[in-house]
Structures are given as structure tokens and as C-alpha cells.
Protein backbone atom coordinates (compact mmCIF):
# COMPACT_ATOMS: atom_id res chain seq x y z
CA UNK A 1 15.31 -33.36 14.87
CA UNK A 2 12.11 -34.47 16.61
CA UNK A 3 11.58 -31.07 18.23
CA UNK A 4 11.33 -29.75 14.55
CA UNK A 5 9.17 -32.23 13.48
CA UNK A 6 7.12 -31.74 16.64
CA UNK A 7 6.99 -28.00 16.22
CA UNK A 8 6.26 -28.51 11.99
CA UNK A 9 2.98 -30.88 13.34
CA UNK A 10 1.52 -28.74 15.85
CA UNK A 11 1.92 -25.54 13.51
CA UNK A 12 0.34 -27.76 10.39
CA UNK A 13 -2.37 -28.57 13.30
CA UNK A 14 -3.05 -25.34 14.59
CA UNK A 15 -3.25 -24.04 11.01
CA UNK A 16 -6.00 -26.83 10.03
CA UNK A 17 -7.66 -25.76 13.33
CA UNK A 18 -8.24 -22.24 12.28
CA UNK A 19 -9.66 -22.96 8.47
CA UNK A 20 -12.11 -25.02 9.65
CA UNK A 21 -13.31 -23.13 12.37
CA UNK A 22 -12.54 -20.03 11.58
CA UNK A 23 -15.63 -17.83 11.80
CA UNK A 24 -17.32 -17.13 8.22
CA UNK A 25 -16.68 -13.62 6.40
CA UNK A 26 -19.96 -11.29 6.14
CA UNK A 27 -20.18 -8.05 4.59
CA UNK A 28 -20.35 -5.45 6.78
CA UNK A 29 -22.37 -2.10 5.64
CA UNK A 30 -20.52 0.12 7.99
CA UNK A 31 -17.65 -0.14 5.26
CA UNK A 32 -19.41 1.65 2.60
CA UNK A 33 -20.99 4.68 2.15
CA UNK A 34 -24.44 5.14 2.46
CA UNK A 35 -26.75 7.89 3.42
CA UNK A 36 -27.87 11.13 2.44
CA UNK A 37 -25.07 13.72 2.12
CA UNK A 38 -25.18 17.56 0.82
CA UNK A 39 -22.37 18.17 -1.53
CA UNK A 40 -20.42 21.13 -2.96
CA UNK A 41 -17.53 21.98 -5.36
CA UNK A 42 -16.10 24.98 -5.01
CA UNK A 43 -15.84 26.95 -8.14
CA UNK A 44 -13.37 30.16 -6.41
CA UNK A 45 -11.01 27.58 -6.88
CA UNK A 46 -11.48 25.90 -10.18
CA UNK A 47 -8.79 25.43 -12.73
CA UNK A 48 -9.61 25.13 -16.53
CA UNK A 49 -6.47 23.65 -18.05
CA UNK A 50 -4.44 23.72 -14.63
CA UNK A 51 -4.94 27.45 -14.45
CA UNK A 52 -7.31 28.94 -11.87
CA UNK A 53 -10.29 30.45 -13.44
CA UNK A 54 -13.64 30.50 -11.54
CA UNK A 55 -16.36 28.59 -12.21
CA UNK A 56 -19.70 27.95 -11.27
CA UNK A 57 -20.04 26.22 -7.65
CA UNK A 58 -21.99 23.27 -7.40
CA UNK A 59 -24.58 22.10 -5.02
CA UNK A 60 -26.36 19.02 -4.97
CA UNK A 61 -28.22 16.50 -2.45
CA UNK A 62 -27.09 12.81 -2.94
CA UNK A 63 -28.16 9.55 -1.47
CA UNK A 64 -25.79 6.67 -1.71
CA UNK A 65 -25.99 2.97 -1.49
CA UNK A 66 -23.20 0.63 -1.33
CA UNK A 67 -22.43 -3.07 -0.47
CA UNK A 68 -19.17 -4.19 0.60
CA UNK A 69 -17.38 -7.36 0.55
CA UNK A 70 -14.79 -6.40 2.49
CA UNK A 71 -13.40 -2.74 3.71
CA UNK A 72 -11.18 -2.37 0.09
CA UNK A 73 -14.13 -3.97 -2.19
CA UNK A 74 -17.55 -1.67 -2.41
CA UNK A 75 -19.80 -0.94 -5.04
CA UNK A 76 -23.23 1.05 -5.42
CA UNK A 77 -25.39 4.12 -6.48
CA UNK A 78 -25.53 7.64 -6.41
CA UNK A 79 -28.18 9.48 -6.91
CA UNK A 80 -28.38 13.01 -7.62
CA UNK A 81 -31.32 15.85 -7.16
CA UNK A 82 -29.58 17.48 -9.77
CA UNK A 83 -31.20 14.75 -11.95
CA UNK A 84 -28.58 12.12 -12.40
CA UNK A 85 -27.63 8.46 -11.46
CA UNK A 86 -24.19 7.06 -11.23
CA UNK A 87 -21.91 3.86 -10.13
CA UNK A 88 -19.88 4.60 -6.66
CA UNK A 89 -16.86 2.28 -6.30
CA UNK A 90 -13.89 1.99 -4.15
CA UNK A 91 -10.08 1.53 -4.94
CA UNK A 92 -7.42 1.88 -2.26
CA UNK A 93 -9.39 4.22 0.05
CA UNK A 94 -10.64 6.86 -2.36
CA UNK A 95 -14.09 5.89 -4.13
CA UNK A 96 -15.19 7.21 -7.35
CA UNK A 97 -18.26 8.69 -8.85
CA UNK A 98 -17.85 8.28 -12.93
CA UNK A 99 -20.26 9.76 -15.27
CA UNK A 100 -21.36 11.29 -18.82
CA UNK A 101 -22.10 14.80 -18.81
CA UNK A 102 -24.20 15.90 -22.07
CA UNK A 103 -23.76 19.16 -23.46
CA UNK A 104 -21.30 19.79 -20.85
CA UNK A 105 -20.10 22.67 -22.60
CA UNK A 106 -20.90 24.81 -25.54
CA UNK A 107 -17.79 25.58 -28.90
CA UNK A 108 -18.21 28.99 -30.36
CA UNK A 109 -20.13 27.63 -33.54
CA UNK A 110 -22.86 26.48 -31.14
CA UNK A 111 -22.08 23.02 -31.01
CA UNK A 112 -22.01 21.20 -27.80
CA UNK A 113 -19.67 18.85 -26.36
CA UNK A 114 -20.43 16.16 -23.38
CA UNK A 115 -18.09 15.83 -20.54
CA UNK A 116 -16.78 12.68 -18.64
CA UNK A 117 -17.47 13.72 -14.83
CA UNK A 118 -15.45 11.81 -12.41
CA UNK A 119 -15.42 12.83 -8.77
CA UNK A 120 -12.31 11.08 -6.70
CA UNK A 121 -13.37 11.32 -2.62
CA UNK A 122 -11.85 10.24 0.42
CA UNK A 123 -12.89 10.08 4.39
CA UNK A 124 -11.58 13.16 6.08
CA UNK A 125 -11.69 13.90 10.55
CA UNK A 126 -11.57 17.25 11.97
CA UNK A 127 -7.83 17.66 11.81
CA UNK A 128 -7.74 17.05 7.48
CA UNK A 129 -6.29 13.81 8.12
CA UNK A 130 -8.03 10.67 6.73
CA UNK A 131 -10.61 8.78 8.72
CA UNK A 132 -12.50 5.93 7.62
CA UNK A 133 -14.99 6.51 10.59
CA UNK A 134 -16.20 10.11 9.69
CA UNK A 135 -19.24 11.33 8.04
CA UNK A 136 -17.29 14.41 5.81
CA UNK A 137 -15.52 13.71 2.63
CA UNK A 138 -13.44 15.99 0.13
CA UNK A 139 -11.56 15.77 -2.87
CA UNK A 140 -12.08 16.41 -6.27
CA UNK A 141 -14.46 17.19 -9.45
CA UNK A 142 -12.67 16.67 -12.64
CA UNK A 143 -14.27 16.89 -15.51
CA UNK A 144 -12.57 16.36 -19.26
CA UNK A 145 -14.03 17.03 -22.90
CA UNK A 146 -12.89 14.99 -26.03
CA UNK A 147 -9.82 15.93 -27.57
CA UNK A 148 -10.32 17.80 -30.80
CA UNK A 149 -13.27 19.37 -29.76
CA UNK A 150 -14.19 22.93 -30.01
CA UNK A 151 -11.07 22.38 -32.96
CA UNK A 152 -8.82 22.72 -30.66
CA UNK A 153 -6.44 19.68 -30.30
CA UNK A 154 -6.20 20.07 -26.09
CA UNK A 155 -9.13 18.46 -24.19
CA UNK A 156 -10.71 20.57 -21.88
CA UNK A 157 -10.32 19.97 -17.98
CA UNK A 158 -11.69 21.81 -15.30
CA UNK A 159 -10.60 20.63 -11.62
CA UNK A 160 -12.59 22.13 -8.63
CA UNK A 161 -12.33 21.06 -4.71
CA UNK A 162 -15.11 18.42 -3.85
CA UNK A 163 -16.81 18.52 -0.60
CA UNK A 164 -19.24 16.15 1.28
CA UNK A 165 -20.81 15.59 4.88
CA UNK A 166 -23.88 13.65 5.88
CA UNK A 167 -27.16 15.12 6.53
């Protein structure tokens, strides 16, 4: 019985031990993204509706800025030279890029429509796998139209493969 109680003290003292002197957390930059990166989605291999159709491929220049409070928690800005500004965050690995798109498209009558833009990226190596470390990301542009509009009851989507790398 006292070994237990020995062993419970020492464990109960080693634990007090580390919280107090346990060195404090920073934020560390090297977490997040940040940089200027050329960008691309590839409209060859768009689908509209989850059926391939092509598109017109993207190319932009973005510079990012993020802060991290830990490798799962970051937050920031993109900026575009296509002329747009939008919130970076990160959930389980993949970040996101979220945005309004107006007159994203155009309805026979002449009316236009705005778009919800939302591009879902991920850290990629040489071999495809992912890699926190590298500089190249892919993944994927969606972008998605109100129901209804156009008067046609199914939103519109178009999907195309997302790809990033640092300049």
C-alpha cells in the first residue's frame, strides 16, 4: 500500500513540476502560410454540375498572411491581383479561401447571378502525398450559384483542380 501511495505522490509531483515550469506556448509563423504564390485552376478539367465541361483556366498572383496559434489554429488574408481580398483559415489540415463572386455568371434574360467561391487546399511533396513542410499546394475551386436562379431549381456548381507553389 505505501508503494502506491509513494508512486501516486511522486506522479502528482512530477505533474505539478511540469505546469509550472513548463516552457510558455508561442505562435510559430512557420505553421501558416505566408508568401507570395502563383496560382492556377485548371479549366480542361472542370465539371459544371459533376459533369466535365471545360472552362476557363485561371491564373492569379496571391500574397498570403497568416498567424497561428498553434499548427491546427491559423487565420489571415489573401490577396489577389485579380482584384480581390479574402479570409484564409485552417481546419484539420486543409485551409480555405471563402468568397463572394459578383456577377459570377450571366441567365439567358441577361440577368446576373453572384457566386460563392470557396477554394479547399492542402500541402502536397513531390510524391502527391501530403507535406506540411512544402511550398506547393493543390486542391480545389468550387464555386456554387443560388438555387432558383437562372429559373432553374438546381444551383449551379462548377469544380476545377486548384494549384499553388511559392514564388
Amino acid at each position: 500500500m505505501r508503494v502506491v501511495q509513494a508512486l501516486a505522490a511522486v506522479g502528482a509531483a512530477t505533474t505539478v513540476a511540469g505546469i509550472c515550469c513548463a516552457a510558455p506556448a508561442t505562435a510559430d509563423q512557420n505553421w501558416g502560410i505566408n508568401g507570395t504564390f502563383l496560382t492556377s485552376s485548371n479549366g480542361d478539367w472542370a465539371k459544371v454540375n459533376d459533369r466535365y465541361q471545360d472552362q476557363p483556366s485561371e491564373r492569379s498572383t496571391w500574397t498570403i498572411t497568416t498567424q497561428c496559434i498553434s499548427p491546427t489554429e491559423c487565420t489571415g488574408t489573401v490577396t489577389s491581383d485579380a482584384g480581390w481580398t479574402a479570409p484564409i483559415y485552417t481546419i484539420d489540415g486543409l485551409w480555405y479561401v471563402k468568397r463572394t463572386v459578383p456577377n459570377w455568371r450571366f441567365c439567358a434574360d441577361g440577368a446576373a447571378i453572384e457566386g460563392f467561391q470557396e477554394y479547399k487546399i492542402y500541402p502536397v511533396g513531390s510524391d502527391g502525398h501530403v507535406d506540411p513542410a512544402a511550398t506547393e499546394y493543390t486542391g480545389e475551386n468550387r464555386v456554387i450559384g443560388p438555387s432558383g436562379s437562372c429559373g432553374r431549381n438546381q444551383s449551379p456548381v462548377i469544380h476545377m483542380p486548384f494549384y499553388m507553389k511559392k514564388l
